[in-house]
Protein backbone atom coordinates (compact mmCIF):
# COMPACT_ATOMS: atom_id res chain seq x y z
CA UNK A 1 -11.07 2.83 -9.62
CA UNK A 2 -12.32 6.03 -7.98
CA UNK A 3 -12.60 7.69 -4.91
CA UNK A 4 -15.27 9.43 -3.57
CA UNK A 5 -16.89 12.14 -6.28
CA UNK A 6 -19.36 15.25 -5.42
CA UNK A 7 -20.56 17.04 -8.99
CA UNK A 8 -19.84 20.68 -8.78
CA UNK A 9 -16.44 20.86 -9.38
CA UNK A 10 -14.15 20.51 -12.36
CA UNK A 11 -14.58 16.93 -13.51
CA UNK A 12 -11.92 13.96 -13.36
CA UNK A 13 -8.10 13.46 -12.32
CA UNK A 14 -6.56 10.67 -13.31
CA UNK A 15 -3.65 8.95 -11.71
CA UNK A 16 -0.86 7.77 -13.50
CA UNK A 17 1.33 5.77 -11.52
CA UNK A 18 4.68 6.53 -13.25
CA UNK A 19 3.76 10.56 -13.53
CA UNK A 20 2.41 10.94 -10.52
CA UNK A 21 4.12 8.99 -7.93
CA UNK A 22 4.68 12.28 -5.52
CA UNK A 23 0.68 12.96 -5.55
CA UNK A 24 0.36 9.12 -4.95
CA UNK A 25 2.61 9.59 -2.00
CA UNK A 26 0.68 12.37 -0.68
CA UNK A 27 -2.14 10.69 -0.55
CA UNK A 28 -1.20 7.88 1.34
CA UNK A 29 -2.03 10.02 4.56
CA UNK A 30 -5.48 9.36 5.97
CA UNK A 31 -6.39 13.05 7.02
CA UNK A 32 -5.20 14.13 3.45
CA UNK A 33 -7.84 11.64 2.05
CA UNK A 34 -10.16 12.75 4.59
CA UNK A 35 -9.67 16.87 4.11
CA UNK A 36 -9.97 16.38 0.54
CA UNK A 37 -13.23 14.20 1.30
CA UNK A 38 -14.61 17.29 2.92
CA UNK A 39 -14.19 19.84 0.66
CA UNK A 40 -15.85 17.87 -2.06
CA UNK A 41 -18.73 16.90 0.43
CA UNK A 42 -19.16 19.98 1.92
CA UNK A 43 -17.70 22.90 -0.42
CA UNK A 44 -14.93 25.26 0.55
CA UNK A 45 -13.13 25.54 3.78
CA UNK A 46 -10.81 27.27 6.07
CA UNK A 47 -7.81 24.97 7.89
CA UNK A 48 -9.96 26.04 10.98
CA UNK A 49 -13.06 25.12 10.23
CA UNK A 50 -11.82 21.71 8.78
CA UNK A 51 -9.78 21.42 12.15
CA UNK A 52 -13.06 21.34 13.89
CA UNK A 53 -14.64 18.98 11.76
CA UNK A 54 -12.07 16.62 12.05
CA UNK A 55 -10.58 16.93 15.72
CA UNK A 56 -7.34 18.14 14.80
CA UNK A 57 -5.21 21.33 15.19
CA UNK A 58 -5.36 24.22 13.05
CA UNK A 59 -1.60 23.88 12.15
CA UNK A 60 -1.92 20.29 10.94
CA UNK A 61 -5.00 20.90 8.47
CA UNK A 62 -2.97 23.75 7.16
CA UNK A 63 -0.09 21.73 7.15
CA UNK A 64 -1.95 19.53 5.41
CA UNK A 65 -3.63 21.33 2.76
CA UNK A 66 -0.75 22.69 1.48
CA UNK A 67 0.29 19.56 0.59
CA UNK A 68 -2.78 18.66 -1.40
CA UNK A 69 -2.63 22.17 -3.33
CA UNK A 70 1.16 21.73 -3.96
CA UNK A 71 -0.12 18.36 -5.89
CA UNK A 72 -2.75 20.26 -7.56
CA UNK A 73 -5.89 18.52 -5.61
CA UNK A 74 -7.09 21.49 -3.69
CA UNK A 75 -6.66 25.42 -4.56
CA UNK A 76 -7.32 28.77 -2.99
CA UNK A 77 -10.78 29.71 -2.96
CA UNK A 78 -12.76 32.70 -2.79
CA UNK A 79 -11.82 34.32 0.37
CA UNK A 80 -14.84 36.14 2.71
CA UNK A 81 -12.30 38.26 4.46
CA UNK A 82 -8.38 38.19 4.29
CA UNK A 83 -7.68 36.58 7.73
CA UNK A 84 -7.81 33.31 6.67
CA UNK A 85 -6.92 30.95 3.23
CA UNK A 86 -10.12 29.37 2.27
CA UNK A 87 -9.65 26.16 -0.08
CA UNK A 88 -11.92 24.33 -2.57
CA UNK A 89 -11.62 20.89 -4.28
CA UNK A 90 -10.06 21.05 -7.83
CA UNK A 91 -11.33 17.91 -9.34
CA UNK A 92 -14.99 16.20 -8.38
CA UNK A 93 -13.43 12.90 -8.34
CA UNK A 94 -9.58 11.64 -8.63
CA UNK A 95 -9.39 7.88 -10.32
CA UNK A 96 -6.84 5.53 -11.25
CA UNK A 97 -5.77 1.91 -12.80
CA UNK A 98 -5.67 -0.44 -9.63
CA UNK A 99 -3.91 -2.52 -11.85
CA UNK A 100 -1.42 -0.06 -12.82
CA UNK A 101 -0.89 1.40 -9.24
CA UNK A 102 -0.42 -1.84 -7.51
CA UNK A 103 2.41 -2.89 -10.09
CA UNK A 104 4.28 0.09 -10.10
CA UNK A 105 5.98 0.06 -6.18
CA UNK A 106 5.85 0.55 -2.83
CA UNK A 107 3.92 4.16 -3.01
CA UNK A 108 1.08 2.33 -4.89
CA UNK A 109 0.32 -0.33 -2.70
CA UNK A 110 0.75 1.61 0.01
CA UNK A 111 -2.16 4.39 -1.88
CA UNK A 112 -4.14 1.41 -2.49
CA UNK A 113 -4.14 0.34 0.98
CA UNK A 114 -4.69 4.42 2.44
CA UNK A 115 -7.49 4.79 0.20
CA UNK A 116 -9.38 1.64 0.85
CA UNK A 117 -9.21 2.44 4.74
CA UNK A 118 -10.08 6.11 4.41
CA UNK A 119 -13.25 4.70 2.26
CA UNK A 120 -14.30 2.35 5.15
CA UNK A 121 -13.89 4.92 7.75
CA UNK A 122 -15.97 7.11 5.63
CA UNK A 123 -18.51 4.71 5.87
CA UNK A 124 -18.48 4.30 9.24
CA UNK A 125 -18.49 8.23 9.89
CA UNK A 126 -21.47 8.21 7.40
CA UNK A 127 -23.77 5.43 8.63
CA UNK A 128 -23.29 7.20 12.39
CA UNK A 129 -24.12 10.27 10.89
CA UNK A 130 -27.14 9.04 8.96
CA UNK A 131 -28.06 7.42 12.10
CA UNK A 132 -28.38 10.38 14.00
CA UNK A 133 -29.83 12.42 11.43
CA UNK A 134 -33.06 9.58 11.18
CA UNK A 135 -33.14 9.87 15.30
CA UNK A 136 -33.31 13.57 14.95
CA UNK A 137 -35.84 13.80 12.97
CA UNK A 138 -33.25 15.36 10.53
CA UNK A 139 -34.52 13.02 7.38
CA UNK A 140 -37.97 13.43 6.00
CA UNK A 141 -40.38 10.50 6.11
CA UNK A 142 -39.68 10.48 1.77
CA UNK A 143 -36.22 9.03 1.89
CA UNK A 144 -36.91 6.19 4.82
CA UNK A 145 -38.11 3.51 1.98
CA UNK A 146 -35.32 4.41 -0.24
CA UNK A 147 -32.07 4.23 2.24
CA UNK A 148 -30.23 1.89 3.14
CA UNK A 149 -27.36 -0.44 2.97
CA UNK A 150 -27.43 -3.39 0.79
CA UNK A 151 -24.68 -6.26 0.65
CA UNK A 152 -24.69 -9.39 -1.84
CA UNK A 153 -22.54 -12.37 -2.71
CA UNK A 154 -22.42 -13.09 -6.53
CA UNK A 155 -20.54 -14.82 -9.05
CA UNK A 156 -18.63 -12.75 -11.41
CA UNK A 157 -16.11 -12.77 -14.37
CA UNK A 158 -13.33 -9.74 -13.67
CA UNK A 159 -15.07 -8.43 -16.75
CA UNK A 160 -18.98 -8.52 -15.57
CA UNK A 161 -17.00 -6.70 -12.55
CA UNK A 162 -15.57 -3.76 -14.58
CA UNK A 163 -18.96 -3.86 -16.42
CA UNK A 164 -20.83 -3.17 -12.98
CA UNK A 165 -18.62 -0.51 -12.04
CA UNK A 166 -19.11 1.34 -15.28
CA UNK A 167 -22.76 0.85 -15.37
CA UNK A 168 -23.23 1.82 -11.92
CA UNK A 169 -21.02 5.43 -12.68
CA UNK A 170 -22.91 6.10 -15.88
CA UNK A 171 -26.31 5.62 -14.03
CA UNK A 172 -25.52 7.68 -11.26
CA UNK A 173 -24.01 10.78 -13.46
CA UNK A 174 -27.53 10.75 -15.78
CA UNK A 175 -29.41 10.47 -12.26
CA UNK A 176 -27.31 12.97 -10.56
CA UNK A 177 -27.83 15.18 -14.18
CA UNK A 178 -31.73 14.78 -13.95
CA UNK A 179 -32.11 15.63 -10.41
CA UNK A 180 -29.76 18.49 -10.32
CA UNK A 181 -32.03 21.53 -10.28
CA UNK A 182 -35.26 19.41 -8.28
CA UNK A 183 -35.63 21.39 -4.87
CA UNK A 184 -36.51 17.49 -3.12
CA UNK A 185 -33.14 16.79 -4.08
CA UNK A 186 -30.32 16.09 -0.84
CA UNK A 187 -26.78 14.93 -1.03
CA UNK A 188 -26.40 11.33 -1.05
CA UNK A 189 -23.57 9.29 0.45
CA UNK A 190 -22.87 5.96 -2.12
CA UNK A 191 -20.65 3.25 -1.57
CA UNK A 192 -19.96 0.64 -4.29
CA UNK A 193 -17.53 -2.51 -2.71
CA UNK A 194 -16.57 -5.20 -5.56
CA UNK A 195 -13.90 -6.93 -3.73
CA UNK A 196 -13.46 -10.47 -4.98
CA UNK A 197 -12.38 -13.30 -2.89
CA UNK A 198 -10.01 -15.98 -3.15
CA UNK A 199 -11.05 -19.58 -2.34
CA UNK A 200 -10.04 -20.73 0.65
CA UNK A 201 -7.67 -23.37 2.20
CA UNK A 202 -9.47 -26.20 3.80
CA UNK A 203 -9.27 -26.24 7.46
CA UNK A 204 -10.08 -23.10 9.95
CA UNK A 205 -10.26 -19.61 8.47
CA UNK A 206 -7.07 -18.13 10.80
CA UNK A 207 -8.61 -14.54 10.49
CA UNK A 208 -12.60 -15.87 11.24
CA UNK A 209 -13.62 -13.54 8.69
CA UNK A 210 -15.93 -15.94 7.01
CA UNK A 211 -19.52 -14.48 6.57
């Protein structure tokens, strides 16, 4: 599986559970997840700026970059004057074997369980921000038909599942390829959910999240 992947970096890191159990770790904090987030979204950064994006102090986004760049996710950038570090996203997108990750220990399930939050509450941050980008008249009439949020509850074989997945990356990278240089072209938030569910015991559903 994947996290969240803007083109215009350096391509794919992948995980390995057994060689990389210290990056694992370090991701298992949501601002990490969430200053790495940004500086694939939104391109290089200071700790200050990215303080003000995400409500928090100046000394803990530096604190916490400098944990992503000692685990290789983030490196110095370009700087535009020597006052401050500027950083930049090393990799486009960072995957991994859930498979492989939630066997190993601890630090896996614990990354699994990080990441899958930080998604969600990317969403969340997203769909407000979308939402006041359509009331400010921020989005032009072209994309209104197009957007939106779509949800579905199918059938599948764990391997049709993988098969999805794949499909879905491949068709987004030629897509992404195609429209790369069109001026009409904006950034584009996706989300892609697969999570399979377990049947359920007969009698009341104790955590009423039936749909």
């Amino acid at each position: 599986m994947t996290d969240e992947a803007v083109p215009g970096t350096a391509g794919r890191r992948v995980l390995d559970p057994q060689e990389d159990t210290a990056a694992l770790k370090a991701l298992t904090h949501p601002l990490r997840i969430r200053l790495l987030g940004l500086l694939r979204q939104d391109g290089p950064a200071t700790a200050s700026e990215l303080a003000a994006r995400t409500g928090e102090s100046s000394a803990s986004t530096s604190y916490h970059l400098r944990v992503l760049a000692k685990y290789d996710f983030i490196a110095e950038a370009e700087h535009r004057d020597g006052r401050e570090r500027r950083w930049r996203a090393v990799h486009e997108v960072t995957s991994w074997s859930n498979a492989a990750v939630a066997g190993s220990d601890d630090t896996g399930r614990a990354f699994l369980a990080a990441v899958h939050r930080a998604q969600a509450d990317h969403f969340e941050r997203s769909l407000a921000r979308h939402q006041r980008d359509l009331d400010a008249g921020r989005v032009p009439p072209a994309w209104l038909e197009p957007s939106g949020v779509m949800d579905l509850l199918v059938r599948l074989t764990p391997e049709s599942l993988s098969e999805l997945f794949a499909v879905v990356e491949r068709t987004v990278g030629e897509l992404a390829a195609r429209d790369g240089g069109d001026p009409r072209a904006e950034q584009v938030v996706l989300f892609l959910a697969g999570l399979p569910l377990g049947t359920p015991p007969p009698g009341p559903d104790p955590a009423g999240d039936a749909p």
